[in-house]
Protein backbone atom coordinates (compact mmCIF):
# COMPACT_ATOMS: atom_id res chain seq x y z
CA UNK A 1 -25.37 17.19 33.74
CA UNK A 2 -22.20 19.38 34.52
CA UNK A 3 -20.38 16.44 35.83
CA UNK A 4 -20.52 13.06 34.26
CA UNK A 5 -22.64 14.20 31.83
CA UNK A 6 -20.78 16.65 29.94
CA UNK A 7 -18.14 14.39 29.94
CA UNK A 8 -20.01 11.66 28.35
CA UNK A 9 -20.81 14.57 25.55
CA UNK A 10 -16.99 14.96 24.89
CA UNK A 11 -16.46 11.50 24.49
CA UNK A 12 -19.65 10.81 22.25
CA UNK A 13 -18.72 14.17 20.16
CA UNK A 14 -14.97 12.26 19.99
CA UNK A 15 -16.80 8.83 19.07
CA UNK A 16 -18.56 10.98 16.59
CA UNK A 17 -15.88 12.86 15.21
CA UNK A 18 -13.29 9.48 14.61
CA UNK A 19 -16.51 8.12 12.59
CA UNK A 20 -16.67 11.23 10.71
CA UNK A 21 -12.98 10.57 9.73
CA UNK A 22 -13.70 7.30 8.54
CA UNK A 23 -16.50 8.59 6.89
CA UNK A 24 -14.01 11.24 5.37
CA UNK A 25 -11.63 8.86 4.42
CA UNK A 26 -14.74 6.18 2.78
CA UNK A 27 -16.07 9.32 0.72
CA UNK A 28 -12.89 10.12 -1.01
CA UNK A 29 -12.35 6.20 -1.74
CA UNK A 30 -15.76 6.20 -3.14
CA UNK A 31 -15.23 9.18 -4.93
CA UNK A 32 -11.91 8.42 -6.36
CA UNK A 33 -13.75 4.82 -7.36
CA UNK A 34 -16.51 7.05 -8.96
CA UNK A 35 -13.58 8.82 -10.81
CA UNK A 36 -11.81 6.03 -12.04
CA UNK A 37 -14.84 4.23 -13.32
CA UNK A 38 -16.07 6.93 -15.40
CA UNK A 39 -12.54 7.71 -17.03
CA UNK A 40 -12.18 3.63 -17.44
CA UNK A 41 -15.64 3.70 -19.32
CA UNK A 42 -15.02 7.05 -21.31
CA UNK A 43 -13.80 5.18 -24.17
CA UNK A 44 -10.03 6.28 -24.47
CA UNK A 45 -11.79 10.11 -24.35
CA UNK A 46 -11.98 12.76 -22.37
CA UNK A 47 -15.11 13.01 -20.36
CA UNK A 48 -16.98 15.51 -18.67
CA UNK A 49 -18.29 14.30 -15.04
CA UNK A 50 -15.34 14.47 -12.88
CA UNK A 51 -16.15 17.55 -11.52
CA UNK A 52 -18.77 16.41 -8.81
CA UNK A 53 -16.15 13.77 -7.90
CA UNK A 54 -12.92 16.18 -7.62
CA UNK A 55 -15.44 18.52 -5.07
CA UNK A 56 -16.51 15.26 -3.26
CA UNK A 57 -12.49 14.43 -3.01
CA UNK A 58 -11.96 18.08 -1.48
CA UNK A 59 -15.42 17.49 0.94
CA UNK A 60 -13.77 14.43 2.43
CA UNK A 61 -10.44 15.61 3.01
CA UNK A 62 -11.90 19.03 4.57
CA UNK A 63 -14.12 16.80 6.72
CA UNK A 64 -11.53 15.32 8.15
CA UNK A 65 -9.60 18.33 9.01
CA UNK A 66 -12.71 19.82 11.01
CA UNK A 67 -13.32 16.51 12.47
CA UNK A 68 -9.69 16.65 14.47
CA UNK A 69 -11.02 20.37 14.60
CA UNK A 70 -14.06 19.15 16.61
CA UNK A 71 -11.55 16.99 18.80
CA UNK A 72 -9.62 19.42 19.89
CA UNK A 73 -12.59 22.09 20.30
CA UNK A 74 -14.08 19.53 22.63
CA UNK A 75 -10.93 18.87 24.47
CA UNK A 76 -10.18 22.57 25.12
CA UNK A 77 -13.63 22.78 26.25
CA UNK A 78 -13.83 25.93 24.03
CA UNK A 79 -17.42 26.78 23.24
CA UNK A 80 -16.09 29.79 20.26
CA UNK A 81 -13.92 26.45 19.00
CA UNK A 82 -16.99 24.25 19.24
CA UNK A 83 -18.98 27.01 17.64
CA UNK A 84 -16.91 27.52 14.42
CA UNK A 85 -16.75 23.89 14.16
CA UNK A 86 -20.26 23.79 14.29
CA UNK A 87 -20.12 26.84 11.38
CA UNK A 88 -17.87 24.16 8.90
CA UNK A 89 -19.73 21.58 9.45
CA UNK A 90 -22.91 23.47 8.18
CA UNK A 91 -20.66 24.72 5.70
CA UNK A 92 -19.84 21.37 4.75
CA UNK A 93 -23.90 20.46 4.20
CA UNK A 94 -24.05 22.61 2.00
CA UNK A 95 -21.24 21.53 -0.12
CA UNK A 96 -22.11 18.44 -0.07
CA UNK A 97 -25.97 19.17 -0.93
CA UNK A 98 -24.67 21.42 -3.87
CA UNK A 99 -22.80 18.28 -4.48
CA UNK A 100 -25.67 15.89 -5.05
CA UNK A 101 -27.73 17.96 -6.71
CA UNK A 102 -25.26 18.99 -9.76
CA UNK A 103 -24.17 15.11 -9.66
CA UNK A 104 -28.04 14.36 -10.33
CA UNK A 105 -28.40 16.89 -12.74
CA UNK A 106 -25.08 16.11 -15.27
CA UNK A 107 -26.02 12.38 -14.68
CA UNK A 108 -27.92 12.50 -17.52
CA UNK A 109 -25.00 14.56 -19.80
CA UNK A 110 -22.75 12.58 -18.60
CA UNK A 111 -24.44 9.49 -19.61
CA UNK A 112 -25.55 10.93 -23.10
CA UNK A 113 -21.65 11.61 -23.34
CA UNK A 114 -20.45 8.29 -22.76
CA UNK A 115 -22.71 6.85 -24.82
CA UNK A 116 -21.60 8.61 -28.18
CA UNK A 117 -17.55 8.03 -26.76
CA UNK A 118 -18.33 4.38 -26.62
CA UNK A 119 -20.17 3.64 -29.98
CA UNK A 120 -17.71 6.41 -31.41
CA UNK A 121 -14.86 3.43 -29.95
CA UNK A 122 -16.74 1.03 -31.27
CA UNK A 123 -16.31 1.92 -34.47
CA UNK A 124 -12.36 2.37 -34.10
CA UNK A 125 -12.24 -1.11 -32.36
CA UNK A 126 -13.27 -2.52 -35.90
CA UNK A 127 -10.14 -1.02 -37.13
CA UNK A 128 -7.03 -2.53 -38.55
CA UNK A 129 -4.88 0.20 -38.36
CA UNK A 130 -2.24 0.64 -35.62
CA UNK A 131 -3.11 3.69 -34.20
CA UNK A 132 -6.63 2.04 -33.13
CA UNK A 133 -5.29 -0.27 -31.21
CA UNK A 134 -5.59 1.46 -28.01
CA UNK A 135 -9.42 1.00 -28.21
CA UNK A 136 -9.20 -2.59 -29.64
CA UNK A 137 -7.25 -3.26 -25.96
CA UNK A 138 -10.55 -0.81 -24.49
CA UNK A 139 -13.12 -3.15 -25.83
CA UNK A 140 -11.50 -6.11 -25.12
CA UNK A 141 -10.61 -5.50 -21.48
CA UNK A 142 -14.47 -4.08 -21.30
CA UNK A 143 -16.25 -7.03 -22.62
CA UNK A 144 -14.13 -9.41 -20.70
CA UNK A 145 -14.76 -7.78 -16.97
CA UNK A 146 -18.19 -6.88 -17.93
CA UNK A 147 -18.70 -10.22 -19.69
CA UNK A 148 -20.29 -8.42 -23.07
CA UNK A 149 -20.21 -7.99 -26.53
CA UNK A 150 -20.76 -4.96 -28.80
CA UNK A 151 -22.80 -1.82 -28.13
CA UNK A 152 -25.79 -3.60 -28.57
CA UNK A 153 -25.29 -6.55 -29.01
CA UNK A 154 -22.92 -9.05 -30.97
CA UNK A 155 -24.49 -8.16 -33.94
CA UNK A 156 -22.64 -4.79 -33.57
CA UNK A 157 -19.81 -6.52 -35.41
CA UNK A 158 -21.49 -7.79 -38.53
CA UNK A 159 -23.16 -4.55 -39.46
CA UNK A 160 -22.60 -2.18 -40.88
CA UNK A 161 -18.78 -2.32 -42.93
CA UNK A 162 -16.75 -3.51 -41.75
CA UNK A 163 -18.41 -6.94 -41.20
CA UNK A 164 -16.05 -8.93 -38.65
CA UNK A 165 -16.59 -11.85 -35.91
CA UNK A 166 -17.00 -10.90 -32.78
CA UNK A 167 -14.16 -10.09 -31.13
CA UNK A 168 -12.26 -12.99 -28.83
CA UNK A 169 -13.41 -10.99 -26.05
CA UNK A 170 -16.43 -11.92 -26.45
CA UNK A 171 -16.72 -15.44 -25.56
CA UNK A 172 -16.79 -16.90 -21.87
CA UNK A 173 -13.62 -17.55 -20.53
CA UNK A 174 -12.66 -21.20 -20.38
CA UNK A 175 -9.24 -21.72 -18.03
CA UNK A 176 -9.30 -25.20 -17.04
CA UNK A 177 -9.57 -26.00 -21.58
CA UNK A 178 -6.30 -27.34 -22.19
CA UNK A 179 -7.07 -25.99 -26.24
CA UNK A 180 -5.20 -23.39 -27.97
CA UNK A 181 -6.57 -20.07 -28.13
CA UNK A 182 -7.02 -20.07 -31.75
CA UNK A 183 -9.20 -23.35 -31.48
CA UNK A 184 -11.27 -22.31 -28.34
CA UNK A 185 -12.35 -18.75 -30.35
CA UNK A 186 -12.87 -20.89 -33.85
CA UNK A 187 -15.21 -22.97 -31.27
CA UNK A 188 -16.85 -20.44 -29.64
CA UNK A 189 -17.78 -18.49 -33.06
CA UNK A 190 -18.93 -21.29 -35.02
CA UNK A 191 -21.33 -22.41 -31.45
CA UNK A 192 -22.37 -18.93 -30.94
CA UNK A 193 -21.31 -18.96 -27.62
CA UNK A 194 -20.36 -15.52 -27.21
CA UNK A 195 -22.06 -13.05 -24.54
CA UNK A 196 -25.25 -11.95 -26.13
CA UNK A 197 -26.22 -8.50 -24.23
CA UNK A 198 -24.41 -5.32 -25.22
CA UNK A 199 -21.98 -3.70 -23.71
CA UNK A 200 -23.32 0.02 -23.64
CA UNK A 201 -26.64 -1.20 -20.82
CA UNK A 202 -23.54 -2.78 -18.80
CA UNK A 203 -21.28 0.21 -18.81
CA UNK A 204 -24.49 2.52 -17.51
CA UNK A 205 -25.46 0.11 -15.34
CA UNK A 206 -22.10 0.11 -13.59
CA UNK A 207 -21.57 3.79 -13.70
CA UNK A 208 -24.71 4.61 -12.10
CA UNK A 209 -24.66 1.89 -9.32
CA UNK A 210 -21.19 3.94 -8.58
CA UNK A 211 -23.37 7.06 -8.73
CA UNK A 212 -25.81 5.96 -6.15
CA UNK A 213 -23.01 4.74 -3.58
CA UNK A 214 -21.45 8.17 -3.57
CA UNK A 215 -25.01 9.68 -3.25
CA UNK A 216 -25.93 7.18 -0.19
CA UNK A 217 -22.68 7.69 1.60
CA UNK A 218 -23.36 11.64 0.97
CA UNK A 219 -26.67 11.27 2.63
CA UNK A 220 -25.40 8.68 5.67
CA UNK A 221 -22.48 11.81 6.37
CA UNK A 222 -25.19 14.45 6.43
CA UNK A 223 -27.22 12.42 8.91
CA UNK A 224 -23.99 12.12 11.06
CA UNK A 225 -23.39 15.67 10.91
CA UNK A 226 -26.65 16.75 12.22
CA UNK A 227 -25.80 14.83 15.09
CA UNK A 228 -23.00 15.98 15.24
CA UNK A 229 -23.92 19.84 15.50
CA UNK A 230 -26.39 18.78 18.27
CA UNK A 231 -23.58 17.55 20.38
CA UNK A 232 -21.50 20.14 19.63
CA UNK A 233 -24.03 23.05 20.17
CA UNK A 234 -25.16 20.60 23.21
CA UNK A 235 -21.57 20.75 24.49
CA UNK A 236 -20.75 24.13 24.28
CA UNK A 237 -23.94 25.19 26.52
CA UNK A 238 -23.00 22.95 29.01
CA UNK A 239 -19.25 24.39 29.40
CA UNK A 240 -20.88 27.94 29.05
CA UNK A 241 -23.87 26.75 31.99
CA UNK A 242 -21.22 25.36 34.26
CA UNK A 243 -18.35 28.52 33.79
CA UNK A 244 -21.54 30.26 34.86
CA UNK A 245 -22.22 28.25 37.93
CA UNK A 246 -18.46 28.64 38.97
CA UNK A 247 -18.79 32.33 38.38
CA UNK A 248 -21.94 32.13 41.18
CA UNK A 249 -20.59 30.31 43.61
């Protein structure tokens, strides 16, 4: 066990500490996907919900420090290193539960939020006036990618004042028509041929499915962690056995 085997230690705590930087480096992506996804959804408003995200960001990049932390604890073959580095990554399970359970708890705000932001959008998308134009470009880009149409449904346009078509936006895309635009969208509206579900189910849908990635990679880490005290804990009474065995002999 002194020997060979508390070598193999340092190299599985060093095999477990370069995951825990790509694990680092995933939840800040994810995070910063999260982010994004939520302020591309929030209906040219400012939303609440980036909190959990921003803390998440801050996790991943302080996970990363203490993982080159654990590295180099293990390579001095420092049991007070190993210990402290044992100390942040508790530290860092509890951030991260904290995390997960405010995320789960302003889910539900959050979602109430966008949901008001986007039928408040809505509403300025049916605008003709210039200065709505931003969130004409918002529902367009929104029902294209998400392939939707309205809140609720197409509908959403007719009712109530002011009554329009759908919006362009609306209706599949057709690249390989050699038609003019103007004569593809005449098509469309007359066939009824635009997306029929509403936009609002999509935009939840999307933002939660984002949700539960950040939560299972948050779960995965703290899995990895707990392994990764056990090594660490592991390694530093091996050093401490075998300084003790020198010390006898």
């Amino acid at each position: 066990m002194e020997g060979c085997g508390m070598n193999c230690i340092k190299y599985l705590l060093g095999v477990f500490n370069a995951i825990f930087v790509i694990l680092g480096v995933v939840i800040i992506a994810t995070a910063c996907v999260d982010m994004g996804m939520i302020k591309g959804f929030a209906a040219m408003e400012s939303s609440a919900g980036h909190e959990t995200d921003a803390v998440l960001i801050a996790v991943g990049v302080l996970i990363i420090i203490v993982a080159a932390f654990g590295c180099f604890g293990a390579w001095k073959e420092s049991p007070k290193l190993l210990y402290i580095y044992v100390g942040c990554l508790i530290i860092i399970i509890l951030l991260e539960l904290s995390v997960g359970i405010a995320a789960a708890a302003l889910r539900p705000q959050l979602e109430g939020t966008m949901k008001t932001q986007l039928r408040a959008s809505f509403i300025k998308n049916k605008s003709t006036r210039d200065e709505d134009s931003a969130h004409r470009e918002f529902w367009d880009r929104i029902q294209s990618n998400l392939e939707c149409c309205g809140v609720s449904g197409p509908d959403d346009y007719s009712s109530p004042a002011p009554r329009l078509n759908p919006s362009f936006s609306c209706c599949p895309p057709d690249p390989q028509s050699e038609k003019a635009v103007e004569l593809q969208r005449s098509e469309c509206l007359n066939q009824n041929r635009y997306f029929t579900e509403g936009c609002e189910d999509k935009v939840l849908s999307t933002v939660h499915s984002a949700g539960l990635t950040v939560i299972v990679c948050g779960i995965l880490f703290c899995v990895l962690e707990v392994a990764g005290i056990i090594l660490a804990l592991w390694l530093a009474h091996s050093i401490k056995n075998e300084g003790k065995s020198r010390e006898t002999a």
